[in-house]
PDB file of N, CA and C in Angstrom:
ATOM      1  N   UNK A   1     -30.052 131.554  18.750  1.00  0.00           N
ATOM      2  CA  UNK A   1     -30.095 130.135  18.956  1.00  0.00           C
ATOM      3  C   UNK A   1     -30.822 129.812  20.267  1.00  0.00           C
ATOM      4  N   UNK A   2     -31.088 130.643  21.401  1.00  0.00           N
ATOM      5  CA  UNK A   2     -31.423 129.874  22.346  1.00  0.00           C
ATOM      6  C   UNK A   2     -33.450 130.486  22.527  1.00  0.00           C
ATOM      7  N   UNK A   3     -33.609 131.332  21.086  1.00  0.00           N
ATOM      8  CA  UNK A   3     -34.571 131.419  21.380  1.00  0.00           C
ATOM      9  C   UNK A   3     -35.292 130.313  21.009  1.00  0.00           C
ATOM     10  N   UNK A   4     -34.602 130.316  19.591  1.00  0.00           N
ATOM     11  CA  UNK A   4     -35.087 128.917  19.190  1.00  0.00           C
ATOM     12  C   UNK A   4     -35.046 127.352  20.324  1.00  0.00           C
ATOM     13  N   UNK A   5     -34.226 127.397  20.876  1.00  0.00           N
ATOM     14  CA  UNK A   5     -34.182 126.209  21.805  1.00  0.00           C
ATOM     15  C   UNK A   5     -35.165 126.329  22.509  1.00  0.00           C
ATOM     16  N   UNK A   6     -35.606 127.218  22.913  1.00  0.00           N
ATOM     17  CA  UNK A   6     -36.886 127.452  24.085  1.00  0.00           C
ATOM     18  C   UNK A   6     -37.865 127.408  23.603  1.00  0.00           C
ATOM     19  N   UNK A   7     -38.072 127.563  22.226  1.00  0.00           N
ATOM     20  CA  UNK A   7     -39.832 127.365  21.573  1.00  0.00           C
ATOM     21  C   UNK A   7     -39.508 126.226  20.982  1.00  0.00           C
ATOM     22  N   UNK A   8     -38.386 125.366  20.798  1.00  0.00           N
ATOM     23  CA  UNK A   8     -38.456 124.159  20.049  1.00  0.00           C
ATOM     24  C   UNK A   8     -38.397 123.880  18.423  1.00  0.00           C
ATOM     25  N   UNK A   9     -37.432 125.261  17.960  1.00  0.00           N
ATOM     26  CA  UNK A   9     -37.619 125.232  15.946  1.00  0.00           C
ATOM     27  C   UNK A   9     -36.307 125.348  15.824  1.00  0.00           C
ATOM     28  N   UNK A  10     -35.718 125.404  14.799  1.00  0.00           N
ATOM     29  CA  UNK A  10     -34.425 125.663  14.561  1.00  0.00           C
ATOM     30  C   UNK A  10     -33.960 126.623  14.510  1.00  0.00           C
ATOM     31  N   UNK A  11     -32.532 126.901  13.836  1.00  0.00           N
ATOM     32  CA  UNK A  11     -32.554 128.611  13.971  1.00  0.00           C
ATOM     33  C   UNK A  11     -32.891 129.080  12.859  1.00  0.00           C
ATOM     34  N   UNK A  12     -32.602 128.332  12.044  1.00  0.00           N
ATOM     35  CA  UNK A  12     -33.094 128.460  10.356  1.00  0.00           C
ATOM     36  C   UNK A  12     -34.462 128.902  10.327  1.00  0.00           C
ATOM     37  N   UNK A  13     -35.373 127.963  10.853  1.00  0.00           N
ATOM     38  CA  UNK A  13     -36.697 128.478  11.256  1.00  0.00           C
ATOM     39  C   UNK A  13     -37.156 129.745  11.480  1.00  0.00           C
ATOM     40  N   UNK A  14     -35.930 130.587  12.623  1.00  0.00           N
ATOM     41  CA  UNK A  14     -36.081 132.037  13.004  1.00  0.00           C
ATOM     42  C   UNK A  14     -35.787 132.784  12.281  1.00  0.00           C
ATOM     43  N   UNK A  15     -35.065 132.372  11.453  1.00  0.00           N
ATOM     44  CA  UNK A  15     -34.699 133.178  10.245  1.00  0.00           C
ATOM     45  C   UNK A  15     -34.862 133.318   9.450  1.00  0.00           C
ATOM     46  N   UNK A  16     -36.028 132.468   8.927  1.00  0.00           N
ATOM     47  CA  UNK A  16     -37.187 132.663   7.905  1.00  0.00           C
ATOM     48  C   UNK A  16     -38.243 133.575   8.377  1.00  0.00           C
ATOM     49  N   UNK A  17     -38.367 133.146   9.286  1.00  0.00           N
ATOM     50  CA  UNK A  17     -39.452 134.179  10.040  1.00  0.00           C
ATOM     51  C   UNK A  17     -39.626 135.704   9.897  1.00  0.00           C
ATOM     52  N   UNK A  18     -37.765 135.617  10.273  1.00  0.00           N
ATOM     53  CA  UNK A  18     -37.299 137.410  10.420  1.00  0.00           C
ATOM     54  C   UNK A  18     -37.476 137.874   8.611  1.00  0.00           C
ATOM     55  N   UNK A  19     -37.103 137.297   8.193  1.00  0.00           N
ATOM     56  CA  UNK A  19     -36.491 137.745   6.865  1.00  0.00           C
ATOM     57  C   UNK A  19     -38.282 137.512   5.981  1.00  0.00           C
ATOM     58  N   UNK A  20     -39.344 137.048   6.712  1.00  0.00           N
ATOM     59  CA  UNK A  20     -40.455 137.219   6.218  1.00  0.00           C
ATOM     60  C   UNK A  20     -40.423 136.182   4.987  1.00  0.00           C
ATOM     61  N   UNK A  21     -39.633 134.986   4.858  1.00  0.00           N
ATOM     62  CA  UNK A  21     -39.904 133.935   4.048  1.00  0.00           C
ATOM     63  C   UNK A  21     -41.302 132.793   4.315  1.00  0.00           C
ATOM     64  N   UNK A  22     -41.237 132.687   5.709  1.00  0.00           N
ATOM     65  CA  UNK A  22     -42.065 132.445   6.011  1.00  0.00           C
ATOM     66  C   UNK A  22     -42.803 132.684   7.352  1.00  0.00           C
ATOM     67  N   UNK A  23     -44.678 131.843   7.674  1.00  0.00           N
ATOM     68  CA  UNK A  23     -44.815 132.658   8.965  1.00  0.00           C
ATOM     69  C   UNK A  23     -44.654 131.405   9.906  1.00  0.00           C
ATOM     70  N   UNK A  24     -44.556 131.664  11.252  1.00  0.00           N
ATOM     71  CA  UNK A  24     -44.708 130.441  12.586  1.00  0.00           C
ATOM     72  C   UNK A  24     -46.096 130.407  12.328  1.00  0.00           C
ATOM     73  N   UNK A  25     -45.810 128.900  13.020  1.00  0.00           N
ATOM     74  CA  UNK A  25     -47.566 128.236  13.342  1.00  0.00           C
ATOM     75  C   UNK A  25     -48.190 128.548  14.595  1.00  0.00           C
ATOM     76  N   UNK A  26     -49.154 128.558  14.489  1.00  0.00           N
ATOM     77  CA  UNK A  26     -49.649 129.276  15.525  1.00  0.00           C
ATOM     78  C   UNK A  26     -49.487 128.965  17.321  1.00  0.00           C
ATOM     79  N   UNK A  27     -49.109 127.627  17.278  1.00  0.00           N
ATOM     80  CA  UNK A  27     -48.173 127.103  18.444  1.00  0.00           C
ATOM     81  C   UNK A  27     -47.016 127.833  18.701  1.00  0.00           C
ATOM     82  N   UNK A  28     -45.932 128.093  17.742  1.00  0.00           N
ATOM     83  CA  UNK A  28     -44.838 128.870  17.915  1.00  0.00           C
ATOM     84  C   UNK A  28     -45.507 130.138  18.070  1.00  0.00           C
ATOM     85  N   UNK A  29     -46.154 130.883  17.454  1.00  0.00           N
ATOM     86  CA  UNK A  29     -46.798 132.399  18.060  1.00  0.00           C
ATOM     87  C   UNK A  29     -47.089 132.199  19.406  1.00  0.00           C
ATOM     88  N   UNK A  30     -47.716 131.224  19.987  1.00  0.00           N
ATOM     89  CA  UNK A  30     -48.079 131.048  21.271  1.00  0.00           C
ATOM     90  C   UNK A  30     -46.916 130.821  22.486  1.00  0.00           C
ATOM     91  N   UNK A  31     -45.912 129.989  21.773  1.00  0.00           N
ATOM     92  CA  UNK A  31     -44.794 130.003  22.573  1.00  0.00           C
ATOM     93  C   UNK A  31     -43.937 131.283  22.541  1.00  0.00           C
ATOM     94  N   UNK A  32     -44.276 132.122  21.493  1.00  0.00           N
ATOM     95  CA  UNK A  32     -43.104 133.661  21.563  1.00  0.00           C
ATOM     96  C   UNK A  32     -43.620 134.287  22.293  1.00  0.00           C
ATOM     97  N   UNK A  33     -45.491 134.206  22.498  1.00  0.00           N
ATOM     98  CA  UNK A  33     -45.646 135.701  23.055  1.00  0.00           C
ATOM     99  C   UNK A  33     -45.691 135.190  24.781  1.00  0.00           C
ATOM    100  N   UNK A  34     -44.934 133.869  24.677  1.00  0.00           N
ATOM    101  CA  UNK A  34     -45.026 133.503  26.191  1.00  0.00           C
ATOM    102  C   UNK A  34     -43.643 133.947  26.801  1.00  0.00           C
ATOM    103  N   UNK A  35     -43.234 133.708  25.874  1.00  0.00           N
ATOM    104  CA  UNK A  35     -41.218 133.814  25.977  1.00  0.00           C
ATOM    105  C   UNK A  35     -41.185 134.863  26.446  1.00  0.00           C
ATOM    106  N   UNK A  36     -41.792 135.918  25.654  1.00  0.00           N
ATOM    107  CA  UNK A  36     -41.411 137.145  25.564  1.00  0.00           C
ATOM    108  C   UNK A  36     -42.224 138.252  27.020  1.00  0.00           C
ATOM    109  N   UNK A  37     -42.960 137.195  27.450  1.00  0.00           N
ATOM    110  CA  UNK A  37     -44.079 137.823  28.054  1.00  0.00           C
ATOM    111  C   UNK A  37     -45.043 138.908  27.858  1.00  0.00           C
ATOM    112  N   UNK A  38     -45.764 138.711  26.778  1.00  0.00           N
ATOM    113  CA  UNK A  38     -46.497 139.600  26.032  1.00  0.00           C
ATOM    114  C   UNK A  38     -47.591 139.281  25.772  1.00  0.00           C
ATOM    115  N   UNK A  39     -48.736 140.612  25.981  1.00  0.00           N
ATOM    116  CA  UNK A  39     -50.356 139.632  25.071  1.00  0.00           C
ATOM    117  C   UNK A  39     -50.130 139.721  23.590  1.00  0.00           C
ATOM    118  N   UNK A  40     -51.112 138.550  23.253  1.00  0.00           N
ATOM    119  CA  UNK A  40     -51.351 138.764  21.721  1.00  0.00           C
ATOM    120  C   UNK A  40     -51.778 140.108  20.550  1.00  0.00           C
ATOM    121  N   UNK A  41     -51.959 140.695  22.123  1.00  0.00           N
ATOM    122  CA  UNK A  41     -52.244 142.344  20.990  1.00  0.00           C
ATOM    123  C   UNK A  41     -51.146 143.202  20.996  1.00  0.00           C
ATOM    124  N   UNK A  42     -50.020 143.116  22.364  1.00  0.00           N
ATOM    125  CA  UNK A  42     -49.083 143.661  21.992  1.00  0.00           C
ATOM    126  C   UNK A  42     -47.906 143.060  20.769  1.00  0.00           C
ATOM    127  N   UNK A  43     -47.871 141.625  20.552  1.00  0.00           N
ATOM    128  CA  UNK A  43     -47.068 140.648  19.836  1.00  0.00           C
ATOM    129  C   UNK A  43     -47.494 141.471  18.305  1.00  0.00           C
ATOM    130  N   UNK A  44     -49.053 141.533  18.481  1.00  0.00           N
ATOM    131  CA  UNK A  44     -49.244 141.598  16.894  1.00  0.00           C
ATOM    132  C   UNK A  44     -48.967 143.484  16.602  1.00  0.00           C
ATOM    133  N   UNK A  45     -49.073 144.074  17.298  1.00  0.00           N
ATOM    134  CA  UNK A  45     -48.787 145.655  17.606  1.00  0.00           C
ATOM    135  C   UNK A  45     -47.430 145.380  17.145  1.00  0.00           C
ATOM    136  N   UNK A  46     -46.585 144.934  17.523  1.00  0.00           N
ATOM    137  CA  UNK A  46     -45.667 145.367  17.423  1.00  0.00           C
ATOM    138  C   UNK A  46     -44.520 144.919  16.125  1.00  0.00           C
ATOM    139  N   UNK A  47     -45.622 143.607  14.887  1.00  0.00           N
ATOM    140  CA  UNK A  47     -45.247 143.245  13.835  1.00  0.00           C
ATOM    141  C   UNK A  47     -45.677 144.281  12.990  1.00  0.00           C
ATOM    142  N   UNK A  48     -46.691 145.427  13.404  1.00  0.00           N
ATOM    143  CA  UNK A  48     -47.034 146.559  12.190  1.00  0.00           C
ATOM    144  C   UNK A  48     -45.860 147.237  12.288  1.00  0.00           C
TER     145      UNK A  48
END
C-alpha cells in the first residue's frame, strides 16, 4: 500500500501488475524506477 501511495495508483493497480494482468503506463514505470532508485536498464533487467 504505501508503494502505491507514493507513485499515486491503487493497490489493486499493483496487483495487477504483479500478477501480470496488466502493464503500468509509462509514467508509473518512471515513478518506480525513481522510487526504487534504479536506471531503466536495471528496472527492465530485472523483469527478465
Amino acid at each position: 500500500m504505501q508503494l502505491a501511495k507514493s507513485i499515486g495508483v491503487s493497490q489493486k493497480a499493483i496487483d495487477y501488475w504483479e500478477r501480470n494482468v496488466n502493464e503500468p503506463k509509462s509514467s508509473y514505470v518512471i515513478a518506480l524506477v525513481k522510487t526504487f532508485d534504479l536506471s531503466f536498464d536495471e528496472f527492465f533487467d530485472e523483469i527478465d
